[in-house]
Protein backbone atom coordinates (compact mmCIF):
# COMPACT_ATOMS: atom_id res chain seq x y z
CA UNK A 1 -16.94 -6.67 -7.48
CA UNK A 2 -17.09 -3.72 -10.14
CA UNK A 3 -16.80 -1.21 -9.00
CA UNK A 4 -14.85 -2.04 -6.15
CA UNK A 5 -11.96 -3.73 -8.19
CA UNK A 6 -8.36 -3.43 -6.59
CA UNK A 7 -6.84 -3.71 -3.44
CA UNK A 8 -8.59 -1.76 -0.48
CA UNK A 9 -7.73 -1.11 2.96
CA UNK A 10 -11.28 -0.07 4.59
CA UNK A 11 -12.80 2.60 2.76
CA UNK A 12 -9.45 3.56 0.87
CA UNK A 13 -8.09 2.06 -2.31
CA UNK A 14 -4.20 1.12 -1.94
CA UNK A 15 -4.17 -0.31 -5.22
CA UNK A 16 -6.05 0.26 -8.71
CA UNK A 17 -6.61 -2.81 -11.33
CA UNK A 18 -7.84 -1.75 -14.64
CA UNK A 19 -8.77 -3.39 -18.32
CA UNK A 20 -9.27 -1.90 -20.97
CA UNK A 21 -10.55 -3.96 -24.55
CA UNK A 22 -11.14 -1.73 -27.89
CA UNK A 23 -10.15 -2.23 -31.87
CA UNK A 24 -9.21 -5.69 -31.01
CA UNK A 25 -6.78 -4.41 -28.16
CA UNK A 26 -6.34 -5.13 -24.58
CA UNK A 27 -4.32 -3.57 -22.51
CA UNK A 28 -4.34 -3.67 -18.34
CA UNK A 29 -2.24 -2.42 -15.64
CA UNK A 30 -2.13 -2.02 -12.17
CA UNK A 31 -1.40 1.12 -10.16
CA UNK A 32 0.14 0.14 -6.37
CA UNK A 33 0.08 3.31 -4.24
CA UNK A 34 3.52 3.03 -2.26
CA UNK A 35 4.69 6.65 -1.56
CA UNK A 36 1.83 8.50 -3.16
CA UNK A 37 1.26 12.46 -2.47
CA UNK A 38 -2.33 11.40 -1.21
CA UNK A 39 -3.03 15.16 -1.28
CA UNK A 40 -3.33 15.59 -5.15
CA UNK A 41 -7.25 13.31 -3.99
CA UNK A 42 -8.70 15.72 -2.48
CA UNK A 43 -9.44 17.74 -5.60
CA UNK A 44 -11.10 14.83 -7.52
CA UNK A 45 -13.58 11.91 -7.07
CA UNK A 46 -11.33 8.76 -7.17
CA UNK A 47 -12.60 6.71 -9.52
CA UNK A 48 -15.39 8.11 -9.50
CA UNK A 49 -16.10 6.74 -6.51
CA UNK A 50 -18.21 9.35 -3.93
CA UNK A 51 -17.08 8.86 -0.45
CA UNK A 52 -14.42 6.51 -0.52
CA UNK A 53 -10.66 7.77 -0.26
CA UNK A 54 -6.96 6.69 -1.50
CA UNK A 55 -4.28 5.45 0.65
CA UNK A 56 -0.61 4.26 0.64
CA UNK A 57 1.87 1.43 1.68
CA UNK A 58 3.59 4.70 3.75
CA UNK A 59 0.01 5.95 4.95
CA UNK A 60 -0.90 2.69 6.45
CA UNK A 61 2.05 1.67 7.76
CA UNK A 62 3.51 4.96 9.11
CA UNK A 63 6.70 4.63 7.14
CA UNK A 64 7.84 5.85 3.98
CA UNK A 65 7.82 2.67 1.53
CA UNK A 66 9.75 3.11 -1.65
CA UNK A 67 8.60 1.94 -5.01
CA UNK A 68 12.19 0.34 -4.83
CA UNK A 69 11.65 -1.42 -1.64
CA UNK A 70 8.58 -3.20 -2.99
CA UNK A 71 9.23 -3.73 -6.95
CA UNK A 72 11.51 -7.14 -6.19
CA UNK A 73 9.17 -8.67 -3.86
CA UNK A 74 6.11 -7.83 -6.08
CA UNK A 75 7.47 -9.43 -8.93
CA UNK A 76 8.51 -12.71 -7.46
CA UNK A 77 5.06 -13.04 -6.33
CA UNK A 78 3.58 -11.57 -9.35
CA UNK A 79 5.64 -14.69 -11.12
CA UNK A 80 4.42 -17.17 -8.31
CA UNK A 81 1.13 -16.82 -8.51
CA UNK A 82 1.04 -16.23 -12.67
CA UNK A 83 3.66 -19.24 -13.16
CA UNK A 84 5.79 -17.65 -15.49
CA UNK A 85 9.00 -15.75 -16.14
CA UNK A 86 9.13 -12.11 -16.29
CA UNK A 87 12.08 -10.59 -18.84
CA UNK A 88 13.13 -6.94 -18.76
CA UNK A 89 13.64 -5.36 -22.03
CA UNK A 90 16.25 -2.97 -20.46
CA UNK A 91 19.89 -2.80 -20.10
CA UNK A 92 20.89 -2.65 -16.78
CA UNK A 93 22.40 0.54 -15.69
């Protein structure tokens, strides 16, 4: 519950879920931490959350994880559980 939304691993978000609604516009997104320079945390409160931390698919599982490595399963599961077809608007290449 707000505002603990997203995907945690203990005390450490791995992965942030926002909304936003305003002037009759929503727009949401999703923000998975795969290779993330966990460093850049330590100067701010993430989401403005005092004592909790940020973490990584590399930090937790002691590997570097590319955003490449996890885009293809993350959509087919993304269209699984959603029951629909993702296009891509770009050319490939």
């Amino acid at each position: 519950p707000p505002p603990f939304t997203g995907v945690w691993m203990g005390d450490s978000k791995l992965c942030a879920i926002g909304v936003h609604c305003g002037n009759h516009i929503t727009s949401h997104g999703l923000a998975l931490n795969c290779c993330t320079d966990l460093t850049w945390f330590d100067h701010i409160v993430p989401c403005g959350l005092e004592g909790k931390g940020v973490t990584s698919l590399s930090h937790e599982l002691g590997q570097h994880i590319a955003v490449s490595h996890v885009l293809e399963p993350f959509l087919d599961s993304f269209q699984e559980v959603f029951d629909c077809t993702l296009v891509s608007s770009e050319e490939p290449g």
